[in-house]
N, C-alpha and C. Protein backbone atom coordinates (compact mmCIF):
# COMPACT_ATOMS: atom_id res chain seq x y z
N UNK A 1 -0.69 4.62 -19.66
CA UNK A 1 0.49 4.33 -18.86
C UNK A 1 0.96 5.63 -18.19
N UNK A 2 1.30 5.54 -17.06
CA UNK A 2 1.50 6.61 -16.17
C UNK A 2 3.22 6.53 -15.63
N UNK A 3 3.60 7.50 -16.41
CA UNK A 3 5.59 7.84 -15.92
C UNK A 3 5.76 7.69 -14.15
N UNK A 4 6.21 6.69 -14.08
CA UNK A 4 6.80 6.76 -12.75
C UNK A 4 5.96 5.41 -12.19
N UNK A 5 5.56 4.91 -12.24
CA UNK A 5 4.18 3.93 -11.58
C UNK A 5 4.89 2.38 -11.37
N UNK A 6 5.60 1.61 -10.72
CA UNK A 6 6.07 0.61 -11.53
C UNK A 6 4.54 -0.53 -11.28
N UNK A 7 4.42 -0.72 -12.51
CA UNK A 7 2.79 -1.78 -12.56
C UNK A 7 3.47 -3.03 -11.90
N UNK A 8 4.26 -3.75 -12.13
CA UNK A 8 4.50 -5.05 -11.28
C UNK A 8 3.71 -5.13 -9.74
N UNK A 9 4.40 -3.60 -8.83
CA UNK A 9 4.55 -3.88 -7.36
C UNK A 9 2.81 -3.26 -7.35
N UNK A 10 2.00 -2.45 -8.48
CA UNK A 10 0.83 -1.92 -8.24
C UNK A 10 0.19 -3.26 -8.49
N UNK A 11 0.45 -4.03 -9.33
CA UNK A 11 -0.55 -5.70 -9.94
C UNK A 11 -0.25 -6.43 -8.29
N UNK A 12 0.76 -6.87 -8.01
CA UNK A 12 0.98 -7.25 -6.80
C UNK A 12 0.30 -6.81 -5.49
N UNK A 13 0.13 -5.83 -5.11
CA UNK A 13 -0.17 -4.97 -4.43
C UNK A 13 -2.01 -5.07 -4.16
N UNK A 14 -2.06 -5.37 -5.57
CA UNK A 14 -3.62 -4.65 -5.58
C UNK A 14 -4.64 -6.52 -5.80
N UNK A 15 -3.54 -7.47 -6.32
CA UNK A 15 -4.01 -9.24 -6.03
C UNK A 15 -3.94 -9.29 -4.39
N UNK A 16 -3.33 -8.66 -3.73
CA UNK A 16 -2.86 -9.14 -1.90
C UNK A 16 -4.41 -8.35 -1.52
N UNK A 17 -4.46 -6.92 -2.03
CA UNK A 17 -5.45 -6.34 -1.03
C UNK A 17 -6.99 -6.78 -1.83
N UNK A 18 -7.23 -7.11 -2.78
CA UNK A 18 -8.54 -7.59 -3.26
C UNK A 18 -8.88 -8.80 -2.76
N UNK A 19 -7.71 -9.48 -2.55
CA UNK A 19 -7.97 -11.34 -1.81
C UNK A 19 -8.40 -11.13 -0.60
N UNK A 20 -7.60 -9.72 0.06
CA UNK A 20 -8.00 -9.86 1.44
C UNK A 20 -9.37 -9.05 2.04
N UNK A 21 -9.63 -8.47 1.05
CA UNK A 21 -10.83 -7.67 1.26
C UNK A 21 -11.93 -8.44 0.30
N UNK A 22 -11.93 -9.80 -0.54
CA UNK A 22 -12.35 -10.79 -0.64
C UNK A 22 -13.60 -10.14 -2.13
N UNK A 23 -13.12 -9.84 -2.76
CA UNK A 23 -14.04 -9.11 -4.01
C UNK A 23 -13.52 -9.52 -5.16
N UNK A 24 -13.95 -10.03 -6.06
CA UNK A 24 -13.81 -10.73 -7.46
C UNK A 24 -13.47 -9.59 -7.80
N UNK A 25 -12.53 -9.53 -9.23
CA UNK A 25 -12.16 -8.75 -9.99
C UNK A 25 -13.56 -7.80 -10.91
N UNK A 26 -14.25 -8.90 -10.80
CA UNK A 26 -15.68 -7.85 -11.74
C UNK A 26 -16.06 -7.06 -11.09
N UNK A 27 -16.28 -7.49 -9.86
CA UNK A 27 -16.79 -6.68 -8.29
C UNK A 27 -15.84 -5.45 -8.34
N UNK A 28 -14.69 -5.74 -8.04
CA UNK A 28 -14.13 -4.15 -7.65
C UNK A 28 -13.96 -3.43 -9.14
N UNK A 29 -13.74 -3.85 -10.22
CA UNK A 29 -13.69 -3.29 -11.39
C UNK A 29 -15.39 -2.17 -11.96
N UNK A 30 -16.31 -3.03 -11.21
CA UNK A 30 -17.82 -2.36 -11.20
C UNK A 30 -17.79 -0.80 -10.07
N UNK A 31 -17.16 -2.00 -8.94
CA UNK A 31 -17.21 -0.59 -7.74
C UNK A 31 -16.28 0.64 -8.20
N UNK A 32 -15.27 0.49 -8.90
CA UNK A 32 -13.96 1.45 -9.06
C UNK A 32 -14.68 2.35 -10.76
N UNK A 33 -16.03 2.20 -11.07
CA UNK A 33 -16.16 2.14 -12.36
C UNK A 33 -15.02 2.79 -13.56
N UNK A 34 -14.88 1.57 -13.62
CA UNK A 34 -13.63 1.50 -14.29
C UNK A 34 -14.17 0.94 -16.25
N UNK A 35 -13.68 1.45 -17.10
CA UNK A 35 -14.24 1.67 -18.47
C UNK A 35 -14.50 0.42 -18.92
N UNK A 36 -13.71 -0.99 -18.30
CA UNK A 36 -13.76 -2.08 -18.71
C UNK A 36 -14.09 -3.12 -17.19
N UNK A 37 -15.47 -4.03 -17.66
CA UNK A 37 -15.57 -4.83 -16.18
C UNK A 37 -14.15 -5.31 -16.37
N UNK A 38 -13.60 -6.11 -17.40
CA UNK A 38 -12.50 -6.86 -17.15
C UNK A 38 -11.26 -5.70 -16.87
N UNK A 39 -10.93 -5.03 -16.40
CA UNK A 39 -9.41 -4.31 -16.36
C UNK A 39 -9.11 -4.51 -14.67
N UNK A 40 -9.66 -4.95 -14.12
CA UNK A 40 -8.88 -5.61 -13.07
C UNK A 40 -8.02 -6.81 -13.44
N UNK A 41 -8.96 -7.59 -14.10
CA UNK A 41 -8.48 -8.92 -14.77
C UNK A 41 -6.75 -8.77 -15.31
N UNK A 42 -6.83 -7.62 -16.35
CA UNK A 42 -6.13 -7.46 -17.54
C UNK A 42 -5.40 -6.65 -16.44
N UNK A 43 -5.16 -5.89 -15.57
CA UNK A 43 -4.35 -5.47 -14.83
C UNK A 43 -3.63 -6.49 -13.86
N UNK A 44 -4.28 -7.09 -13.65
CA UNK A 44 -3.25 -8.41 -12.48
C UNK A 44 -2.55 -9.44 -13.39
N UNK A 45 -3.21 -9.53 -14.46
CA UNK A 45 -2.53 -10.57 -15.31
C UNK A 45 -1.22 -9.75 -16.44
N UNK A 46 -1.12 -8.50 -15.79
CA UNK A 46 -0.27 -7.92 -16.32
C UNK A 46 -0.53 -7.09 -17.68
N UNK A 47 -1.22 -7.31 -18.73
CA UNK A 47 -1.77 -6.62 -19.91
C UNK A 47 -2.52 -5.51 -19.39
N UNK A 48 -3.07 -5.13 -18.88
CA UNK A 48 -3.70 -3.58 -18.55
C UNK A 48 -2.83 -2.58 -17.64
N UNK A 49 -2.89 -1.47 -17.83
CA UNK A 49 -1.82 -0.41 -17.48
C UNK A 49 -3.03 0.36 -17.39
N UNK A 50 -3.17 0.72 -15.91
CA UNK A 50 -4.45 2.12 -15.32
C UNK A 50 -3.94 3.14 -15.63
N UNK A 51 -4.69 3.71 -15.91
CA UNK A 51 -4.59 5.72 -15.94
C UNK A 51 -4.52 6.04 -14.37
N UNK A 52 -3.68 7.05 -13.67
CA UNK A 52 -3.67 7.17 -12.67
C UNK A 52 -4.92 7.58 -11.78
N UNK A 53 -5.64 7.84 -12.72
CA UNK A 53 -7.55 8.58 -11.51
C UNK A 53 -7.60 6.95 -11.65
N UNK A 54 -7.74 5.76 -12.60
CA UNK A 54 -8.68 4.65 -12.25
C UNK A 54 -7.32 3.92 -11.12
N UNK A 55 -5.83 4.11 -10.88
CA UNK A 55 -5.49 4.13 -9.64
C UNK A 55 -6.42 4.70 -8.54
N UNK A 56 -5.96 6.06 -8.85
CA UNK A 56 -7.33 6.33 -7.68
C UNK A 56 -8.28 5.95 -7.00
N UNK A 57 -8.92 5.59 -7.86
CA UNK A 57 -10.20 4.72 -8.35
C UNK A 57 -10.20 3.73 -7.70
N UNK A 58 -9.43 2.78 -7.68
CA UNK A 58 -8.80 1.36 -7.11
C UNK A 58 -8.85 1.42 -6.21
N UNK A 59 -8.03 2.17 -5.39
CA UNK A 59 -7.43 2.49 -3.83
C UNK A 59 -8.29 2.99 -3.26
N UNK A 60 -9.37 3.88 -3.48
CA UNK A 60 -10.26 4.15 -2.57
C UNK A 60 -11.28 3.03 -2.52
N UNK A 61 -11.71 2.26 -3.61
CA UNK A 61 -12.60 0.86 -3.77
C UNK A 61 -11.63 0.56 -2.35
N UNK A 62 -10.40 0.09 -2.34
CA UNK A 62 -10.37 -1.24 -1.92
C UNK A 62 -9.73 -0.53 -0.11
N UNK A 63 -9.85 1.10 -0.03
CA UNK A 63 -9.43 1.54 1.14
C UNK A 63 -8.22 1.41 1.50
N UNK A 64 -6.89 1.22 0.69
CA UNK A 64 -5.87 1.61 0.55
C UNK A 64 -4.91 2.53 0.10
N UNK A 65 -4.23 3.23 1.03
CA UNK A 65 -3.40 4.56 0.67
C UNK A 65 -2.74 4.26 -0.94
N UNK A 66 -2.67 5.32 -1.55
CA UNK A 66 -2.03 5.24 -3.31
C UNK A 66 -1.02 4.97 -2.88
N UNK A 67 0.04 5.57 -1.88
CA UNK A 67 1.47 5.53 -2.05
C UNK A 67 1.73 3.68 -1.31
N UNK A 68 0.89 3.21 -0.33
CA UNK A 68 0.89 1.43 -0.45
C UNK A 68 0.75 1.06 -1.23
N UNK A 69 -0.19 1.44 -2.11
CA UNK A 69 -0.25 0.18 -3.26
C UNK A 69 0.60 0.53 -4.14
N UNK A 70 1.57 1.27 -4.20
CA UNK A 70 2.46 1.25 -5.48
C UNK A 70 4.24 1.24 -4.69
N UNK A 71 4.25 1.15 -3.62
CA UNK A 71 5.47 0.73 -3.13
C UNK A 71 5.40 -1.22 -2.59
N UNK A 72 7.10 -1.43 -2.70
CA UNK A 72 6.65 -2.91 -2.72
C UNK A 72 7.17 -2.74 -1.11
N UNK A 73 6.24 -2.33 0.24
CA UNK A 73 6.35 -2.73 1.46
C UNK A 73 6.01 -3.33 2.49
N UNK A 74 4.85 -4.15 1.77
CA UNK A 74 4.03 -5.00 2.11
C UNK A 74 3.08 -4.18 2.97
N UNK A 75 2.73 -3.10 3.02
CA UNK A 75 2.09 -2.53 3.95
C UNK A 75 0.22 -2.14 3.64
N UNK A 76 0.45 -3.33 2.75
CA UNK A 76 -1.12 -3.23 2.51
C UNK A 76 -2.34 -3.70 3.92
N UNK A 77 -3.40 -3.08 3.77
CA UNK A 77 -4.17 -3.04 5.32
C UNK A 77 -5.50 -3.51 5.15
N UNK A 78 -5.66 -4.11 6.48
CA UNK A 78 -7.32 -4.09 5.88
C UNK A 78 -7.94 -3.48 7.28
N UNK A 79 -9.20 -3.18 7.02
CA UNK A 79 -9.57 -2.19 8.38
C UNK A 79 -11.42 -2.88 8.75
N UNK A 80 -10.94 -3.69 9.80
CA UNK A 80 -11.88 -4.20 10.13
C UNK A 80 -13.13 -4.24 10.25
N UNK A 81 -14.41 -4.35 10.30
CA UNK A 81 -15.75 -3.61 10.29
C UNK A 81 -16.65 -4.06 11.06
């Protein structure tokens, strides 16, 4: 658990930009290698709390700025290809 982080608006945040960038939770949890396939799972469903590098981790998988995905401003993006 990381002081300062609020997990609600990061779980929120990070269900909007995985739907929209269209990757199963195993998928980005593999790409972000992250210690557990399931901690995407256990992170959106609220029971998992990231260490701030597997934040990191996350946000560059899914090509979103850290400070979007942890503010609630809806300013999550997707960047076309």
């Amino acid at each position: 658990m990381v002081p300062g982080i609020d997990y609600d608006i990061f779980r929120n945040n990070l269900k909007k930009a995985r739907y929209i960038q269209d990757l199963t939770a195993k998928d980005l949890s593999e790409m972000a290698g992250l210690r557990q396939q399931k901690m995407i799972a256990d992170i959106e469903e609220g029971k998992g709390k990231p260490s701030l590098d597997e934040v990191f981790a996350i946000c560059q998988v899914l090509n979103q700025p850290i400070d979007a995905m942890l503010k609630n401003e809806g300013k999550i993006t997707i960047e076309y290809k």
